[in-house]
PDB file of N, CA and C in Angstrom:
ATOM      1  N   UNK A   1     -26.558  -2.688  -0.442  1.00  0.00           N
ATOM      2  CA  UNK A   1     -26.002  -1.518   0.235  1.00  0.00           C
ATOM      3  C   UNK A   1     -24.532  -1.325  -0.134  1.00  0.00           C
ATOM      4  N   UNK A   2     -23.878  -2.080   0.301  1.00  0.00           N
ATOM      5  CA  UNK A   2     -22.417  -2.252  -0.684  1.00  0.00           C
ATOM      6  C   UNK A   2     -22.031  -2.141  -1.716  1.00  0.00           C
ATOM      7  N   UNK A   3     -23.515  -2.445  -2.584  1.00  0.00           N
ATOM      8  CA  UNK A   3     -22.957  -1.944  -4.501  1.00  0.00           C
ATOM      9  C   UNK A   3     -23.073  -0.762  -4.374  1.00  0.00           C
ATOM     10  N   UNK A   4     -24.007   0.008  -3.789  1.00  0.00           N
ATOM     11  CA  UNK A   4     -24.504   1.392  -3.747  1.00  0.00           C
ATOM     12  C   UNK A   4     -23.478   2.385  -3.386  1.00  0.00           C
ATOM     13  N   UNK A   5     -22.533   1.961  -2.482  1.00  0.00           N
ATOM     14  CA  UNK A   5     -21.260   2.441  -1.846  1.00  0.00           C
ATOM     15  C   UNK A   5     -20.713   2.567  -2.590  1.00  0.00           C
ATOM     16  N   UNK A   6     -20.491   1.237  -3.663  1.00  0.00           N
ATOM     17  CA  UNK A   6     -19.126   0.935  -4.641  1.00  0.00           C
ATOM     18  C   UNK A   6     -19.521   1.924  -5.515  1.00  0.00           C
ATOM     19  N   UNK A   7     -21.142   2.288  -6.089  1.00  0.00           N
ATOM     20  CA  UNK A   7     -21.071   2.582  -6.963  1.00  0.00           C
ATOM     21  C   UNK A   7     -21.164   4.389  -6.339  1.00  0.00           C
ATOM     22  N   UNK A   8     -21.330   4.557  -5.633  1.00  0.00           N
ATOM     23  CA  UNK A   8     -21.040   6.042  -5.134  1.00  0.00           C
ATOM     24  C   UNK A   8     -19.390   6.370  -5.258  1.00  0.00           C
ATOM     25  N   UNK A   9     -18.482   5.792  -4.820  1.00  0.00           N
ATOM     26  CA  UNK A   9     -17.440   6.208  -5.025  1.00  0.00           C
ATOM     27  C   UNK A   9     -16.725   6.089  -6.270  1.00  0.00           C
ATOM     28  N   UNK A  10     -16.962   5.236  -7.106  1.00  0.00           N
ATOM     29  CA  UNK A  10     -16.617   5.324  -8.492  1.00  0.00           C
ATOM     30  C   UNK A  10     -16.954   6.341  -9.161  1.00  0.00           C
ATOM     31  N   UNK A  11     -18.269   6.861  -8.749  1.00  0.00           N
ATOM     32  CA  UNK A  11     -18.687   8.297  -9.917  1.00  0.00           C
ATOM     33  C   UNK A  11     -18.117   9.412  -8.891  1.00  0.00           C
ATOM     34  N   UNK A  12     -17.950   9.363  -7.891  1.00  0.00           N
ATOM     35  CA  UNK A  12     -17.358  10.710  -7.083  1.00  0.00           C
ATOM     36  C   UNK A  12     -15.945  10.479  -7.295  1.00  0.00           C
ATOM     37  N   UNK A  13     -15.142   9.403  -7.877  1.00  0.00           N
ATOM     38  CA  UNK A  13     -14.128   8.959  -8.027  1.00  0.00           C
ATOM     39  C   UNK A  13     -13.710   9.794  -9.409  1.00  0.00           C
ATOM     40  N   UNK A  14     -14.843   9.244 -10.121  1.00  0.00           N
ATOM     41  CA  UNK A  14     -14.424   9.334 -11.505  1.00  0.00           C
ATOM     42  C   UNK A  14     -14.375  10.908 -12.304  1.00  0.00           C
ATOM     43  N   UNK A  15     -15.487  11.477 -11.266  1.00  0.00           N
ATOM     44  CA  UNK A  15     -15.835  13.040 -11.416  1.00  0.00           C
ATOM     45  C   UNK A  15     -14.028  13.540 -11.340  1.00  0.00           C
ATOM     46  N   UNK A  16     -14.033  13.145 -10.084  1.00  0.00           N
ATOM     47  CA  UNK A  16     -12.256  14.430  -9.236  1.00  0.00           C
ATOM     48  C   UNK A  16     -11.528  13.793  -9.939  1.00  0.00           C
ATOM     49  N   UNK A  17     -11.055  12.107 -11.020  1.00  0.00           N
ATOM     50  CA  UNK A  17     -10.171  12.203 -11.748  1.00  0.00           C
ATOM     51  C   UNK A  17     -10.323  12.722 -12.898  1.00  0.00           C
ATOM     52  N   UNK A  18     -11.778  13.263 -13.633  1.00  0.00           N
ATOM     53  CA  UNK A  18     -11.704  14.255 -15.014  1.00  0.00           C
ATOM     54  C   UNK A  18     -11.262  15.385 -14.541  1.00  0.00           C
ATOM     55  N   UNK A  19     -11.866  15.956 -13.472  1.00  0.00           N
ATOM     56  CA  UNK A  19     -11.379  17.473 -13.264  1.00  0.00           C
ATOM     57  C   UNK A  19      -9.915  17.252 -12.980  1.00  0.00           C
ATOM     58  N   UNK A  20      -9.390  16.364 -12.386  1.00  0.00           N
ATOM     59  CA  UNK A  20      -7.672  16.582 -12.185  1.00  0.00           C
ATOM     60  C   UNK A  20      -6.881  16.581 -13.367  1.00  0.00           C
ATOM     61  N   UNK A  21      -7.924  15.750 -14.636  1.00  0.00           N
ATOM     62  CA  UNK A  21      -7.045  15.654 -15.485  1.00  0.00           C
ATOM     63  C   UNK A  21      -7.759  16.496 -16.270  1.00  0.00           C
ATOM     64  N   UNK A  22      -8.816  17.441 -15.933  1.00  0.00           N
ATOM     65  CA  UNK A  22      -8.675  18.474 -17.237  1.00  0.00           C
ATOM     66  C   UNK A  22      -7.916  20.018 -16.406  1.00  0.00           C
ATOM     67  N   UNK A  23      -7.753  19.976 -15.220  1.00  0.00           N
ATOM     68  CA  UNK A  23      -6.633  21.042 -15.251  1.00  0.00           C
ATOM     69  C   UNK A  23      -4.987  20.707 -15.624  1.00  0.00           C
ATOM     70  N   UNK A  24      -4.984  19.271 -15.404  1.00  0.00           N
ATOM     71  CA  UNK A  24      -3.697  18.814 -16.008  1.00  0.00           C
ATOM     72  C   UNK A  24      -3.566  19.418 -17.396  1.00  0.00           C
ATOM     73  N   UNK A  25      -4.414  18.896 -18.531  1.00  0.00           N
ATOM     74  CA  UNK A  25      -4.699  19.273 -19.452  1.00  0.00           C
ATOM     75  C   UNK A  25      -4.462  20.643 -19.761  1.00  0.00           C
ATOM     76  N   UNK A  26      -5.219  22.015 -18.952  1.00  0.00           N
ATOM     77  CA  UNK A  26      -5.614  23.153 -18.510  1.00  0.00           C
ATOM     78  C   UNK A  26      -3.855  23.576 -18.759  1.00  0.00           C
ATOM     79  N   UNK A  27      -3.189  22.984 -18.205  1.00  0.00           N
ATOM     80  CA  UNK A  27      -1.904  23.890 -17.474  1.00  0.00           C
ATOM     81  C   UNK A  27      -0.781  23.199 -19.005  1.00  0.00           C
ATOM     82  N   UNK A  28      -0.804  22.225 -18.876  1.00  0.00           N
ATOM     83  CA  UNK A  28       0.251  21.581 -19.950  1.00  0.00           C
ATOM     84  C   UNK A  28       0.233  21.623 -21.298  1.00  0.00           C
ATOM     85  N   UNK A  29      -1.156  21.588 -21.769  1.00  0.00           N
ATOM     86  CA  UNK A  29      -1.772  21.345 -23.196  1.00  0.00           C
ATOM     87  C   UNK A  29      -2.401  22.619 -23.877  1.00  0.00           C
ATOM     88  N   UNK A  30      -2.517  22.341 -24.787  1.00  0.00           N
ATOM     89  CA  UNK A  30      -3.500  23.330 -25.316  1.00  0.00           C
ATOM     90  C   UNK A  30      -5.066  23.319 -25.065  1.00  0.00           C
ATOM     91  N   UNK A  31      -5.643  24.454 -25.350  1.00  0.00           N
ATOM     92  CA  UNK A  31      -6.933  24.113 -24.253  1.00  0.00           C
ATOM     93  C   UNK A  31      -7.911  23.334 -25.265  1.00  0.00           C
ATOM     94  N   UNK A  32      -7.353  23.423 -26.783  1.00  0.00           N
ATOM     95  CA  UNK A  32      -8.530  22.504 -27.697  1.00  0.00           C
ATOM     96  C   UNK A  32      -8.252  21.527 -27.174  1.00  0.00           C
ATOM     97  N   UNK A  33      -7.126  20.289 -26.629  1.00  0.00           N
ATOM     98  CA  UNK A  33      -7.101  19.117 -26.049  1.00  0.00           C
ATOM     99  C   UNK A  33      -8.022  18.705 -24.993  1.00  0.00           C
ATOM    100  N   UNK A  34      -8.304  19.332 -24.177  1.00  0.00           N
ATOM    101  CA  UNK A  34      -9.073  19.535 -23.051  1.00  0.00           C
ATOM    102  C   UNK A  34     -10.866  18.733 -23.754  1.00  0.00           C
ATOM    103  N   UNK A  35     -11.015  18.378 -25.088  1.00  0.00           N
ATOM    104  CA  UNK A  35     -12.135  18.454 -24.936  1.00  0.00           C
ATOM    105  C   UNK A  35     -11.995  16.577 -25.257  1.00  0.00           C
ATOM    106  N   UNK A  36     -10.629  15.936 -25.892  1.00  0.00           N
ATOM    107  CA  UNK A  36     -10.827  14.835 -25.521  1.00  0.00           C
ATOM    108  C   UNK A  36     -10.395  14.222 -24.429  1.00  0.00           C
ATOM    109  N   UNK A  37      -9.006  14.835 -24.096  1.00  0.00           N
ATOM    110  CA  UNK A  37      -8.356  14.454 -22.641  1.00  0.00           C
ATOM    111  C   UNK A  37      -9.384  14.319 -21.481  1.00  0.00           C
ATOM    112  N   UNK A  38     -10.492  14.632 -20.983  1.00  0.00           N
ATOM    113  CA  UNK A  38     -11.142  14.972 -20.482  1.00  0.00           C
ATOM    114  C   UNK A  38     -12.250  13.854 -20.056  1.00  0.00           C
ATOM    115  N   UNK A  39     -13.446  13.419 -21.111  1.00  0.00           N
ATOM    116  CA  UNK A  39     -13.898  11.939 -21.034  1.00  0.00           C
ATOM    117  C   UNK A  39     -13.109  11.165 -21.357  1.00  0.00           C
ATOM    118  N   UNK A  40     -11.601  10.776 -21.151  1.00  0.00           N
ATOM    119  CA  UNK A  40     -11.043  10.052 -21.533  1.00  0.00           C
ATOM    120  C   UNK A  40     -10.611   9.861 -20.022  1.00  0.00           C
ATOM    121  N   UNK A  41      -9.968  10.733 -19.343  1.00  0.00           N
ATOM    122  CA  UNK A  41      -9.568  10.778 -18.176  1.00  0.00           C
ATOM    123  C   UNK A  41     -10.862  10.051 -17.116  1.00  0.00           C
ATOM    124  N   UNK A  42     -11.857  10.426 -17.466  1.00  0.00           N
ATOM    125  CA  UNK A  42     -13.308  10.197 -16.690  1.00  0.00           C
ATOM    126  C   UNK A  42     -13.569   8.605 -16.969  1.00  0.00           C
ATOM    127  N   UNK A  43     -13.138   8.292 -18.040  1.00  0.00           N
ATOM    128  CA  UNK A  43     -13.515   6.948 -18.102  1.00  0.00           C
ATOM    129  C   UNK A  43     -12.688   6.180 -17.510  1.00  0.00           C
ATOM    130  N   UNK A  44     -11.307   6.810 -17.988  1.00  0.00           N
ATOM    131  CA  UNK A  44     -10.416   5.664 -17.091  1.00  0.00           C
ATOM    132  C   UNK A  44      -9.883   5.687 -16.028  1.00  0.00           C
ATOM    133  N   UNK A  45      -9.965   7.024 -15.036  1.00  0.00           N
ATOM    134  CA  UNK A  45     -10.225   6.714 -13.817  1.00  0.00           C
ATOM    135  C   UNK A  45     -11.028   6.442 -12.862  1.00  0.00           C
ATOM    136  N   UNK A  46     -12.840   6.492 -13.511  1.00  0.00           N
ATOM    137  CA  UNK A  46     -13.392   5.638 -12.960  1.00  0.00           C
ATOM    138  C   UNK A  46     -13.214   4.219 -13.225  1.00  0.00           C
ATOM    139  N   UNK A  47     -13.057   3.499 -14.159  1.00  0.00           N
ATOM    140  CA  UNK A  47     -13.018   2.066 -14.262  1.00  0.00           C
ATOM    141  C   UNK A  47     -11.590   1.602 -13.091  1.00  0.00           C
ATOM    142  N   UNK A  48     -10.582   2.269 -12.685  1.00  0.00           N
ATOM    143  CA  UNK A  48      -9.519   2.221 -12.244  1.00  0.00           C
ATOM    144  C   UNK A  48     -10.259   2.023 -11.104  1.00  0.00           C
ATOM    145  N   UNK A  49     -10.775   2.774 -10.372  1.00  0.00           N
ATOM    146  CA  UNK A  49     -11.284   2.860  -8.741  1.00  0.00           C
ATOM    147  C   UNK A  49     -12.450   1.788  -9.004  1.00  0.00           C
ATOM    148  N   UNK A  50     -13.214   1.550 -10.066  1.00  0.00           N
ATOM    149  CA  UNK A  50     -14.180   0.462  -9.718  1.00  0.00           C
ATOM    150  C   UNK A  50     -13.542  -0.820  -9.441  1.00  0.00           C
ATOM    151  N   UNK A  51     -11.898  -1.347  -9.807  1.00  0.00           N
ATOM    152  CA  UNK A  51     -11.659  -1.968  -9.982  1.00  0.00           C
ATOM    153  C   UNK A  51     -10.861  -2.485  -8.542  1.00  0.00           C
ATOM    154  N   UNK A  52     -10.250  -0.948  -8.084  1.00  0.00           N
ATOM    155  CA  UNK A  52      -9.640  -1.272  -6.654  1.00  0.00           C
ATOM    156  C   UNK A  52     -10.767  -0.789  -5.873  1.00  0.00           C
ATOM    157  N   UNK A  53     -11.980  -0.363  -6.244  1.00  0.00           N
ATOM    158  CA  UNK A  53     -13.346  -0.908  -4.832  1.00  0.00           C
ATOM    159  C   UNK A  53     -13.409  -2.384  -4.796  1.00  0.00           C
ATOM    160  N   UNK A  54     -13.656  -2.983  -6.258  1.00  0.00           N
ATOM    161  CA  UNK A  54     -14.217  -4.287  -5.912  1.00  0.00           C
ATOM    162  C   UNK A  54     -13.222  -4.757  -5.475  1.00  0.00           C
ATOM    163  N   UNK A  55     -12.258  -4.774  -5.287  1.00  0.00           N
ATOM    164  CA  UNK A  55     -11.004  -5.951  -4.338  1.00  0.00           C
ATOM    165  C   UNK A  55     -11.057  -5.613  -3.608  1.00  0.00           C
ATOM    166  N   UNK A  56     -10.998  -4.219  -2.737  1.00  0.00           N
ATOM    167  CA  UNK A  56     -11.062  -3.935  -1.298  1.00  0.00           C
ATOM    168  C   UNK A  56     -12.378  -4.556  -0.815  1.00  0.00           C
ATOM    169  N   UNK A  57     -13.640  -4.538  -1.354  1.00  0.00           N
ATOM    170  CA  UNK A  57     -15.074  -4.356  -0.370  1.00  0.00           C
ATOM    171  C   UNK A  57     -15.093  -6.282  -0.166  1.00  0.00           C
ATOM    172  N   UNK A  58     -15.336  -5.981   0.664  1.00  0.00           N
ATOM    173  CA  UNK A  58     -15.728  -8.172   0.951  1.00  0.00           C
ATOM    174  C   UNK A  58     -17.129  -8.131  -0.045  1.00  0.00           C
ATOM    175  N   UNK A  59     -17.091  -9.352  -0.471  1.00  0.00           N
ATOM    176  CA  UNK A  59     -18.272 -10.202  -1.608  1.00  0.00           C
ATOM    177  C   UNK A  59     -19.578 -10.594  -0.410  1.00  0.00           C
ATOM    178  N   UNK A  60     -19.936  -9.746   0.491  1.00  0.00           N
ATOM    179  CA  UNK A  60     -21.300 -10.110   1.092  1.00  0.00           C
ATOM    180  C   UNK A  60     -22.453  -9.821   0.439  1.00  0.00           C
ATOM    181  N   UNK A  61     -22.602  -9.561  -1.254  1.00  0.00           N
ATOM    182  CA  UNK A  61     -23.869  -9.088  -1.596  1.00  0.00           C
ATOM    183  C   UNK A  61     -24.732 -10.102  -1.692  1.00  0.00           C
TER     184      UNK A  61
END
């Protein structure tokens, strides 16, 4: 039940940090950038939040 959590908020995590960083992208860059900035942003702000879930959640699995 707890991985399921972890792993729910990492992809709802990881979703709102591509979109933040493709309007970042959107507003600052040119919009051809947008097409790597984008899964780049997605990858590494989900791995970021998977990383501060697993230290926050207690190890009861």
């Amino acid at each position: 039940m707890i991985f399921l959590m972890r792993l729910l908020f990492g992809l709802v995590g990881s979703v709102m940090g591509g979109a933040a960083l493709l309007s970042f992208a959107y507003f600052y860059e040119e919009p051809g950038n947008m097409k790597i900035i984008a899964p780049l942003g997605i990858v590494v702000v989900g791995i970021l939040l998977l990383i501060v879930i697993d230290k926050l959640t207690p190890k009861k699995d």
